[in-house]
N, C-alpha and C. Protein backbone atom coordinates (compact mmCIF):
# COMPACT_ATOMS: atom_id res chain seq x y z
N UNK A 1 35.52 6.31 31.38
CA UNK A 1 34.39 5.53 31.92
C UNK A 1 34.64 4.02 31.78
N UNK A 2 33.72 3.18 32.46
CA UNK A 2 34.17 1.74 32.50
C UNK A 2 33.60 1.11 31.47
N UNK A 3 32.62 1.65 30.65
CA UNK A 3 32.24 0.85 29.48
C UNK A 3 32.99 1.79 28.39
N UNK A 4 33.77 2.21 28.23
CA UNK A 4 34.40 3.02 26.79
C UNK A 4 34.79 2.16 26.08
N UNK A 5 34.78 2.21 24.94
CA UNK A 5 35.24 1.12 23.68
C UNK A 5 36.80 1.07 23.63
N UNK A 6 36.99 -0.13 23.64
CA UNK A 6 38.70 0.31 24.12
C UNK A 6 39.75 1.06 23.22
N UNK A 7 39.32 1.46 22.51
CA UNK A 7 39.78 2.61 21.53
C UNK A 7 40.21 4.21 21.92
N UNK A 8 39.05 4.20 22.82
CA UNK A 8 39.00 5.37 24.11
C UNK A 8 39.47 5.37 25.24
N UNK A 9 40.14 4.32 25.86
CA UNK A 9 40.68 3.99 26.93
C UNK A 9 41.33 5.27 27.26
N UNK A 10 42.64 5.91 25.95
CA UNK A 10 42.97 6.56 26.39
C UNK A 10 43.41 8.31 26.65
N UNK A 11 41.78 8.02 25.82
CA UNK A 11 41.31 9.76 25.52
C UNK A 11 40.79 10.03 26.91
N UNK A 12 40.93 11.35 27.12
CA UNK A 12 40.03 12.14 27.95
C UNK A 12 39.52 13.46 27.44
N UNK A 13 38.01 13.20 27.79
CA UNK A 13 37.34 14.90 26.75
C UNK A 13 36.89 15.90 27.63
N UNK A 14 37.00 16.90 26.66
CA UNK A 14 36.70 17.97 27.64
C UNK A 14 35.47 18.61 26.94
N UNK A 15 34.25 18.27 27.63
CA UNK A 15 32.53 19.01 27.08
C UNK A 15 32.22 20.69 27.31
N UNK A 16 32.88 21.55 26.35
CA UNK A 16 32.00 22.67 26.80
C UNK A 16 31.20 23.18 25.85
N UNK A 17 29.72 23.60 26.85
CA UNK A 17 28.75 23.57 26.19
C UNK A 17 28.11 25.13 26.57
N UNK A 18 28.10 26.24 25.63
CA UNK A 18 27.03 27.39 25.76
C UNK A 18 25.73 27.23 25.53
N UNK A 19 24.62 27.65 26.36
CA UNK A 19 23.52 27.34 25.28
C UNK A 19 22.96 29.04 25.29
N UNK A 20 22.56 29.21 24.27
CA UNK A 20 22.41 30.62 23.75
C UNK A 20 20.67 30.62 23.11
N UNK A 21 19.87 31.80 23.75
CA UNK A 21 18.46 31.73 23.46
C UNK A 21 17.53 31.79 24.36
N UNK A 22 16.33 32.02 24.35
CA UNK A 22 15.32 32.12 25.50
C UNK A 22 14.86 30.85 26.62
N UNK A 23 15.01 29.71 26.13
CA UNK A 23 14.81 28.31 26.91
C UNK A 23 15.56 28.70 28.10
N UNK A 24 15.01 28.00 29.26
CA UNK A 24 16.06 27.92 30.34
C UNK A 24 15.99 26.70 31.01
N UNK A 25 17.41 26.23 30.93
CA UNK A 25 17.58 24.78 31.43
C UNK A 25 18.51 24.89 32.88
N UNK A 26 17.72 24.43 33.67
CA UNK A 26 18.61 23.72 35.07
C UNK A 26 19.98 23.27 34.88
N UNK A 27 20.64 23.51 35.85
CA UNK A 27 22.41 22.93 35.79
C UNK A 27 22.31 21.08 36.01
N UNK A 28 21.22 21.12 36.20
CA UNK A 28 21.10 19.19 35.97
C UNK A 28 20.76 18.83 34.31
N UNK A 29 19.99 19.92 34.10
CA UNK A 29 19.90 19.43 32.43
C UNK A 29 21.16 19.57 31.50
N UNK A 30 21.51 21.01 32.19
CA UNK A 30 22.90 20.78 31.37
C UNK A 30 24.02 19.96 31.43
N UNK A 31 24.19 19.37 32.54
CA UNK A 31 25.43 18.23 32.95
C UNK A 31 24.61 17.02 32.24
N UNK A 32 22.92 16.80 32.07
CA UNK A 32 22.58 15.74 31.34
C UNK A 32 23.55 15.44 30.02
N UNK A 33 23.24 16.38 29.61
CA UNK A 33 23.27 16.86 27.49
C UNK A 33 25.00 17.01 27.70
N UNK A 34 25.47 17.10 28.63
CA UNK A 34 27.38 17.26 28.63
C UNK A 34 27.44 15.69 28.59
N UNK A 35 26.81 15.01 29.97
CA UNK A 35 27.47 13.73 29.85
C UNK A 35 27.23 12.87 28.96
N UNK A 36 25.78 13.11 28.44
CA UNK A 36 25.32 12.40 27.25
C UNK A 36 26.27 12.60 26.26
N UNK A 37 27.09 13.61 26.06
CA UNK A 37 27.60 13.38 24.74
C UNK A 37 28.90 12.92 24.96
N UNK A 38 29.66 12.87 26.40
CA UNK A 38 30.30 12.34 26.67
C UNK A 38 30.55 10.40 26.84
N UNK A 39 29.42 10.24 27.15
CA UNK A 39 29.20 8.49 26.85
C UNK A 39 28.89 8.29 25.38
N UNK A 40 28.42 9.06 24.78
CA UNK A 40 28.31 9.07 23.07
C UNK A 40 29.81 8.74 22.81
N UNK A 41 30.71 9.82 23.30
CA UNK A 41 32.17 9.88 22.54
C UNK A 41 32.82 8.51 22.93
N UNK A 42 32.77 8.32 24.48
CA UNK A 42 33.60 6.72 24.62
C UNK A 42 33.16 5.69 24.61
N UNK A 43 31.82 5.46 24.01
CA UNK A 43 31.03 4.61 23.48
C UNK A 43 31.23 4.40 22.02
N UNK A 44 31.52 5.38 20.91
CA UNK A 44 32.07 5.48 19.77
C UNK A 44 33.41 4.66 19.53
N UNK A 45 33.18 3.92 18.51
CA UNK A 45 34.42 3.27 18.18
C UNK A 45 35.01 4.09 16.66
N UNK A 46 35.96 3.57 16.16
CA UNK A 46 36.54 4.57 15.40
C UNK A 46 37.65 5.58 15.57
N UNK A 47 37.63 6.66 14.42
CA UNK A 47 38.53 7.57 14.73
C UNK A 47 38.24 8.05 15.63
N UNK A 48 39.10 9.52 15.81
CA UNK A 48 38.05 10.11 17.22
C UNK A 48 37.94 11.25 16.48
N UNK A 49 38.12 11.80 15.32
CA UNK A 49 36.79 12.77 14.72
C UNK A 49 35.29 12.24 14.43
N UNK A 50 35.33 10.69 14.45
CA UNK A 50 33.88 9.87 14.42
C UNK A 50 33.30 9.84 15.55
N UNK A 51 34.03 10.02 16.70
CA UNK A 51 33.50 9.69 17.93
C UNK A 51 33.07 11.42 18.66
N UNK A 52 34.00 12.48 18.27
CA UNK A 52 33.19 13.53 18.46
C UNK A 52 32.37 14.09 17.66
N UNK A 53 32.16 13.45 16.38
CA UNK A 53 30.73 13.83 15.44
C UNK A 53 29.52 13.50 15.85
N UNK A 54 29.85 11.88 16.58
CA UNK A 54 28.60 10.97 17.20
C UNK A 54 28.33 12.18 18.60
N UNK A 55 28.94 12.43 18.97
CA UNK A 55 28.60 13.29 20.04
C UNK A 55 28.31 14.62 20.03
N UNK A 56 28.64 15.02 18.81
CA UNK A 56 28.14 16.90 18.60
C UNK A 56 26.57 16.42 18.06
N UNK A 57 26.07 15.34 17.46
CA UNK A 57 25.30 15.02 16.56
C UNK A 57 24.24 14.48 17.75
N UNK A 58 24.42 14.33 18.91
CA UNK A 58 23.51 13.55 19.76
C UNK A 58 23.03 15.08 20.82
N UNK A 59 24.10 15.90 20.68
CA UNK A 59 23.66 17.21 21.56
C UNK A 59 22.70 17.74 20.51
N UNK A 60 23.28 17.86 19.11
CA UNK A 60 22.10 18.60 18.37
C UNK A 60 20.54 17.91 18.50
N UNK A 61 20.69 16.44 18.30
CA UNK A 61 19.35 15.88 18.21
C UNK A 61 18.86 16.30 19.45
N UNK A 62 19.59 16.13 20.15
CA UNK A 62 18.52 16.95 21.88
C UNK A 62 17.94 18.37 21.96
N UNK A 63 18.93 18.73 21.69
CA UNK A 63 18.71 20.80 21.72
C UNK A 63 17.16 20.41 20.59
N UNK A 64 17.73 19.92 19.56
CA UNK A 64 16.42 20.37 17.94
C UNK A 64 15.46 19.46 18.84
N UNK A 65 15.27 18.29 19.44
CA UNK A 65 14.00 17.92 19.72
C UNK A 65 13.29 18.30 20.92
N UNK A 66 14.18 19.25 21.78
CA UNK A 66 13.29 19.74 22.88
C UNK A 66 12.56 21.57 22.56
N UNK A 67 13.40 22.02 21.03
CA UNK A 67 13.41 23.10 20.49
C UNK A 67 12.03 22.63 19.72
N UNK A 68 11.48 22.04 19.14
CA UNK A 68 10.11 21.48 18.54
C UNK A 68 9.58 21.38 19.40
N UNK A 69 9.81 21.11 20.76
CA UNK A 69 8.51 20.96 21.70
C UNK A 69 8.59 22.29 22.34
N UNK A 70 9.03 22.97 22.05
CA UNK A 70 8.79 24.27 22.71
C UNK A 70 8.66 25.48 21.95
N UNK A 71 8.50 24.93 20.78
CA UNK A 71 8.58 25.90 19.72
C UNK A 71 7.36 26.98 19.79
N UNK A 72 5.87 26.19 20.08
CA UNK A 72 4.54 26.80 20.64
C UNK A 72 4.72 27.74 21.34
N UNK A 73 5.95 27.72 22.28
CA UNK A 73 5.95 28.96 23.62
C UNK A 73 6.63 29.57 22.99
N UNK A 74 7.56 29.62 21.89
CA UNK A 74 7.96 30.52 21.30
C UNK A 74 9.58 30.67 22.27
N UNK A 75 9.96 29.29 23.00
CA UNK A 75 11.46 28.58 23.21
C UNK A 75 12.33 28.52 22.55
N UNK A 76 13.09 28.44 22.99
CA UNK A 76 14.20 28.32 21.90
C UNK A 76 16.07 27.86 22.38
N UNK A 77 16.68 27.07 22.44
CA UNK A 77 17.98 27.03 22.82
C UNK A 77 18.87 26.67 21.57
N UNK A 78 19.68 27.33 21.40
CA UNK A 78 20.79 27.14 20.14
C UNK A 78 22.49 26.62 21.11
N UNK A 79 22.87 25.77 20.81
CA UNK A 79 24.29 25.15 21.38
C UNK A 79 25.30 25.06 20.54
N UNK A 80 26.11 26.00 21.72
CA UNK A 80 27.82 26.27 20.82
C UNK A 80 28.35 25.32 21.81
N UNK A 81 29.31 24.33 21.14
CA UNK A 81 29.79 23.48 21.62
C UNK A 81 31.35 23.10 21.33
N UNK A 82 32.15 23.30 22.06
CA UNK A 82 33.42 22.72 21.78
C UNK A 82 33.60 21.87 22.38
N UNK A 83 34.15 20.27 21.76
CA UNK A 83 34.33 19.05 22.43
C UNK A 83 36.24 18.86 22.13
N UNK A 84 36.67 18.99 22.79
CA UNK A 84 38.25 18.30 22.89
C UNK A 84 38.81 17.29 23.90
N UNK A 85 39.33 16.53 22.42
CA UNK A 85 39.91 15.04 23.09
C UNK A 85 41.51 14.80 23.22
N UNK A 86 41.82 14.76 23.98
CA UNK A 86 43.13 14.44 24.41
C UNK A 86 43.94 13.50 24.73
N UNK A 87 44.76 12.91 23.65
CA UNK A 87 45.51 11.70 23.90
C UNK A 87 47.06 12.22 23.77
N UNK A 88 47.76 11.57 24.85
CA UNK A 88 49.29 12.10 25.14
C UNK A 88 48.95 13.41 24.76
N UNK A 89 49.98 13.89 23.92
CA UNK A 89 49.90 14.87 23.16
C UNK A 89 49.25 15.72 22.12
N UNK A 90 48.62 15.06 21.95
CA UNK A 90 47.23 15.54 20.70
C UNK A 90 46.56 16.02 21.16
N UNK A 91 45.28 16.53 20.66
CA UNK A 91 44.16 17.73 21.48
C UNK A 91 43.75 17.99 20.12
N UNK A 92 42.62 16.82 19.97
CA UNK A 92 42.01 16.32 18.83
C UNK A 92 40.36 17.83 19.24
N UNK A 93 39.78 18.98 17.73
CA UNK A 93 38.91 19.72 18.51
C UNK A 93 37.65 19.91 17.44
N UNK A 94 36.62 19.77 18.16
CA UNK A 94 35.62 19.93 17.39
C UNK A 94 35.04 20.80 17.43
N UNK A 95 34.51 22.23 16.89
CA UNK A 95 33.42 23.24 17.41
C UNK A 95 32.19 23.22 16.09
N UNK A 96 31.24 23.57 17.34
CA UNK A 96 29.89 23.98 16.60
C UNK A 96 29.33 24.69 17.15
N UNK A 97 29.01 25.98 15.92
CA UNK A 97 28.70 27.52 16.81
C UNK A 97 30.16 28.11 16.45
N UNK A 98 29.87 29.46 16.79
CA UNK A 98 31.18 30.75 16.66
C UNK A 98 31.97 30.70 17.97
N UNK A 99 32.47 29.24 18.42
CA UNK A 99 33.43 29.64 19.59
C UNK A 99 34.78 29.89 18.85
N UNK A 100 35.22 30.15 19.96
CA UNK A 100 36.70 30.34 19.95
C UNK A 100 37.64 29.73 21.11
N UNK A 101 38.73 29.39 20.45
CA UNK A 101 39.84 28.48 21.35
C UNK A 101 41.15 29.39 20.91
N UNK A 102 41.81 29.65 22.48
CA UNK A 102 43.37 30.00 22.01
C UNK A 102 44.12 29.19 22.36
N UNK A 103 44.92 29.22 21.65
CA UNK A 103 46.35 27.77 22.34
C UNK A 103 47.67 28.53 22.31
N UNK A 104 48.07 28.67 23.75
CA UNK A 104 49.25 29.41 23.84
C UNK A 104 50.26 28.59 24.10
N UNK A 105 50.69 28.70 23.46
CA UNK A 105 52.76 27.80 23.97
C UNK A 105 53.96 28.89 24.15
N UNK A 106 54.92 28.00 24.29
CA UNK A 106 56.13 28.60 24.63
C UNK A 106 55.94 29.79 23.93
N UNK A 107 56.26 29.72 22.43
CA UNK A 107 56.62 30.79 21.51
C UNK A 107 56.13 31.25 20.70
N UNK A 108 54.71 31.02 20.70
CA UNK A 108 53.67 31.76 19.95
C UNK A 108 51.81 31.05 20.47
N UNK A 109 50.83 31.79 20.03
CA UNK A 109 49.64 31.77 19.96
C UNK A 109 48.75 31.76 18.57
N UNK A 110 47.94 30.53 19.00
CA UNK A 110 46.82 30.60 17.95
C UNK A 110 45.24 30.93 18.25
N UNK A 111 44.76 31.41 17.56
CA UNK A 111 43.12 31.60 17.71
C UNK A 111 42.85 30.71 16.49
N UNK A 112 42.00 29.77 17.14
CA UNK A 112 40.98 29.18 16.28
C UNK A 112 39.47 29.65 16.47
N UNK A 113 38.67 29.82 15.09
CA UNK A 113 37.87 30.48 15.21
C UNK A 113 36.97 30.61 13.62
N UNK A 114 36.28 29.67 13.61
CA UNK A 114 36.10 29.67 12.05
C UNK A 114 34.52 29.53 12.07
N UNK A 115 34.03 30.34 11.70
CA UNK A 115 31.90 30.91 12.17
C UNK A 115 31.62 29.66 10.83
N UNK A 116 32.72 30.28 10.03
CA UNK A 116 31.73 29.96 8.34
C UNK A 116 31.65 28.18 8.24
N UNK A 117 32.74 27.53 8.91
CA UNK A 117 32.65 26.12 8.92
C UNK A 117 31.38 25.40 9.92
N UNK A 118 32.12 25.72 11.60
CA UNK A 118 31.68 25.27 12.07
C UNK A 118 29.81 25.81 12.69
N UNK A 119 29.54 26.65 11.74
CA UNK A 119 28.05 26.76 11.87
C UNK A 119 27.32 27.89 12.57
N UNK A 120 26.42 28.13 13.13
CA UNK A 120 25.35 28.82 13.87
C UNK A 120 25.14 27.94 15.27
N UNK A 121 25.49 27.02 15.15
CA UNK A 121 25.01 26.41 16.81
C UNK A 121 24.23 24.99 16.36
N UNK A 122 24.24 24.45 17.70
CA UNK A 122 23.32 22.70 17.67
C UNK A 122 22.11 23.31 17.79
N UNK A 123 20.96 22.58 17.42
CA UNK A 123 19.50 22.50 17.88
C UNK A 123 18.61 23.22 16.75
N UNK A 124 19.35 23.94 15.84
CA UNK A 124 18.27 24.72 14.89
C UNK A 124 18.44 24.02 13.98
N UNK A 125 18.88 22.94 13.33
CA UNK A 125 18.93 22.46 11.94
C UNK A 125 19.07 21.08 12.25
N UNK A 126 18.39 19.98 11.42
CA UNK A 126 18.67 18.71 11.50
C UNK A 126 20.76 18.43 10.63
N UNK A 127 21.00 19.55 10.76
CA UNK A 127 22.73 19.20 10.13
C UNK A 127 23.08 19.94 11.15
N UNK A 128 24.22 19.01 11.69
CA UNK A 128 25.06 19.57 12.61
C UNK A 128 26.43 19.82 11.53
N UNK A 129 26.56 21.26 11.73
CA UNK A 129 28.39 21.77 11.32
C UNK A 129 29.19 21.72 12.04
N UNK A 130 30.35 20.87 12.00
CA UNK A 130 31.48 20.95 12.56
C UNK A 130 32.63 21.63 12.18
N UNK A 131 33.60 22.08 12.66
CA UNK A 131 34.66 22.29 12.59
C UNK A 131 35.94 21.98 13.10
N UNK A 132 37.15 20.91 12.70
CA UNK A 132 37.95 20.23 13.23
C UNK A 132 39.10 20.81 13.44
N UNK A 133 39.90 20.72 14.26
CA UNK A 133 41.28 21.62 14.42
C UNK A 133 42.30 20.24 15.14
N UNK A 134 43.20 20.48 15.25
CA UNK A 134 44.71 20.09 16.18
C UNK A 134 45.46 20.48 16.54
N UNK A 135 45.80 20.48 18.02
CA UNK A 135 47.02 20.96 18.33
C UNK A 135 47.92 20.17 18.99
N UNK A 136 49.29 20.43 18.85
CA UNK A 136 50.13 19.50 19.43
C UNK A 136 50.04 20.30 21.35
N UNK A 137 50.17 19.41 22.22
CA UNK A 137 50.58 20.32 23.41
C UNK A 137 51.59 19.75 24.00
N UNK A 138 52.26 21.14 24.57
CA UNK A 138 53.54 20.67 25.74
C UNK A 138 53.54 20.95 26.79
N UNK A 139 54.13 20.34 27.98
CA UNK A 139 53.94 21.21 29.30
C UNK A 139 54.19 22.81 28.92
N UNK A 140 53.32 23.34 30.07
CA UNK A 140 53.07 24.66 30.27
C UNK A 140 52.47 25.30 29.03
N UNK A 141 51.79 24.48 28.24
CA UNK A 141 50.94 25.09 27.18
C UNK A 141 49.41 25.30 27.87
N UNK A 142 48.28 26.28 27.22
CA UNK A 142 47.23 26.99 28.06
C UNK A 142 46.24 27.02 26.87
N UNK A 143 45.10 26.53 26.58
CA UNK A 143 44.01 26.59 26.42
C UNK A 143 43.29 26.96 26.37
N UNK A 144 42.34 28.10 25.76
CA UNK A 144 41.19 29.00 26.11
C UNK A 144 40.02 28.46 25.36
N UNK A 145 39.31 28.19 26.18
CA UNK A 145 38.02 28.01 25.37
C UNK A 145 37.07 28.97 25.89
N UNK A 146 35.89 29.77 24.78
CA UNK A 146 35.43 31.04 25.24
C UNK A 146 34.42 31.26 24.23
N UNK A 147 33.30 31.09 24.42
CA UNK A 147 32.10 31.53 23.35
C UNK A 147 32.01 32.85 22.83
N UNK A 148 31.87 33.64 23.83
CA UNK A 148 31.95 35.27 23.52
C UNK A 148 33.46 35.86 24.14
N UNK A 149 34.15 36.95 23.56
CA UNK A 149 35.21 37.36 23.99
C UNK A 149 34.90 38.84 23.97
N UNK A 150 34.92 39.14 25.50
CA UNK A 150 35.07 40.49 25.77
C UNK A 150 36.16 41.73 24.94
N UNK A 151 35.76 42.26 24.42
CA UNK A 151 36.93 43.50 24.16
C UNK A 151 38.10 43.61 24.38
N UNK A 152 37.79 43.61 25.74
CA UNK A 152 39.43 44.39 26.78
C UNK A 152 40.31 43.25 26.87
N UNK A 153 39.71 42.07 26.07
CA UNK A 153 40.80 41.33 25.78
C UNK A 153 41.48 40.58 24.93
N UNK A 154 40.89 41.41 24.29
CA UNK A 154 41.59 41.19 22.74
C UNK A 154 42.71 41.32 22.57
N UNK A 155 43.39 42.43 22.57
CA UNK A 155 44.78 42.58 22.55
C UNK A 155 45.91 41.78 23.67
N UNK A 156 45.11 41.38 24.47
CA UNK A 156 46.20 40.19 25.08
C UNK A 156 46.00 39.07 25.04
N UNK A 157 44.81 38.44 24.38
CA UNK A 157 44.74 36.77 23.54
C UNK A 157 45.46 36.94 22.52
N UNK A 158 45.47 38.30 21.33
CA UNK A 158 45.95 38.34 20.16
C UNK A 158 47.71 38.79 20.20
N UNK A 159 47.76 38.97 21.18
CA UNK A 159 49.53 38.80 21.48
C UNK A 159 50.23 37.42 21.03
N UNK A 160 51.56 38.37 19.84
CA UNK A 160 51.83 37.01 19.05
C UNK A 160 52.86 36.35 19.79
N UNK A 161 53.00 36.91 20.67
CA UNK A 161 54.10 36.54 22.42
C UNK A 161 53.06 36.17 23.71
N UNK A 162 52.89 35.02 24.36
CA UNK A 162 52.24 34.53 25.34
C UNK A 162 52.59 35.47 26.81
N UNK A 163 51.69 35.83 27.00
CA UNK A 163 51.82 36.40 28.51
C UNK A 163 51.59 35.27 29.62
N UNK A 164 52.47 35.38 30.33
CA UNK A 164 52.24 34.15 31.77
C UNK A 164 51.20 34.67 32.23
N UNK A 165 50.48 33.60 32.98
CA UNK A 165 49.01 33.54 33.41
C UNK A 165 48.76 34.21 34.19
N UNK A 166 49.75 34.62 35.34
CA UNK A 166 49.41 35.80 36.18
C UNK A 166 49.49 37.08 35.30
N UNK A 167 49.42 37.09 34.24
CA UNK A 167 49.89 38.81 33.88
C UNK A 167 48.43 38.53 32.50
N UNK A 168 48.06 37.36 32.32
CA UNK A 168 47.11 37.36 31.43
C UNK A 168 45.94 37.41 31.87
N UNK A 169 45.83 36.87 33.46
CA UNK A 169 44.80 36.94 34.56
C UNK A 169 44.82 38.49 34.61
């Protein structure tokens, strides 16, 4: 963006956001609460685990203060959120909530995936939990980001050998 702190010049993030619970928000509210935390992050000066805290921490204050006003109807939205920032090679990652990320390379795969750190979700607690990770990437490395993971595919995310994308598709 054109106002990013020039610290951010040369990150680019990637906002994904589940929201999990009875509330139901419009695809305009949700690109709100994405970009909002996206001008949070390149508005943040600092490291850039400071700059995606400021931004997991500005989705929670939203989710928890529209979750109090709807609490009467008996509303409710909880947000699993993975924010990753990417400079050259780095793939700086934040989650909050039980997501999960795979990172496949050449010659092996990781699941990241840690409930007990990074929390229950944004919007139910004035503390947002994070959970920080890194990965190095190289061309033809692949990315999964995925809140819930179906069954039938377990055994081919958890392959300690990467399947090419047409055969993982």
């Amino acid at each position: 963006p054109p106002n990013a702190a020039r610290i951010r010049n040369q990150d680019r993030l990637l906002v994904y956001l589940l929201l999990t619970g009875n509330a139901v928000f419009s695809s305009s509210e949700y690109m709100q609460v994405a970009q909002d935390a996206a001008n949070a992050f390149y508005q943040t000066t600092g490291s850039t685990t400071n700059a995606l805290r400021t931004a997991a921490e500005l989705v929670n204050k939203t989710l928890l203060d529209r979750n109090m006003s709807t609490s009467g109807h008996g509303q409710y939205a909880n947000g699993w959120l993975t924010l990753a920032a990417l400079r050259d090679l780095q793939c700086t990652l934040s989650i909050s909530g039980p997501m999960h990320i795979y990172w496949f390379g050449k010659e092996e795969t990781r699941h990241i995936h840690e409930p007990g750190t990074s929390g229950k979700g944004l919007g139910i607690s004035q503390n947002t939990s994070i959970y920080y990770g890194q990965v190095g990437l190289s061309a033809g490395d692949r990315l999964l980001l995925a809140g819930r993971i179906p069954n039938s595919w377990e055994s081919t995310l958890n392959d300690s050998r990467p399947s090419s994308v047409d055969a993982m598709r």
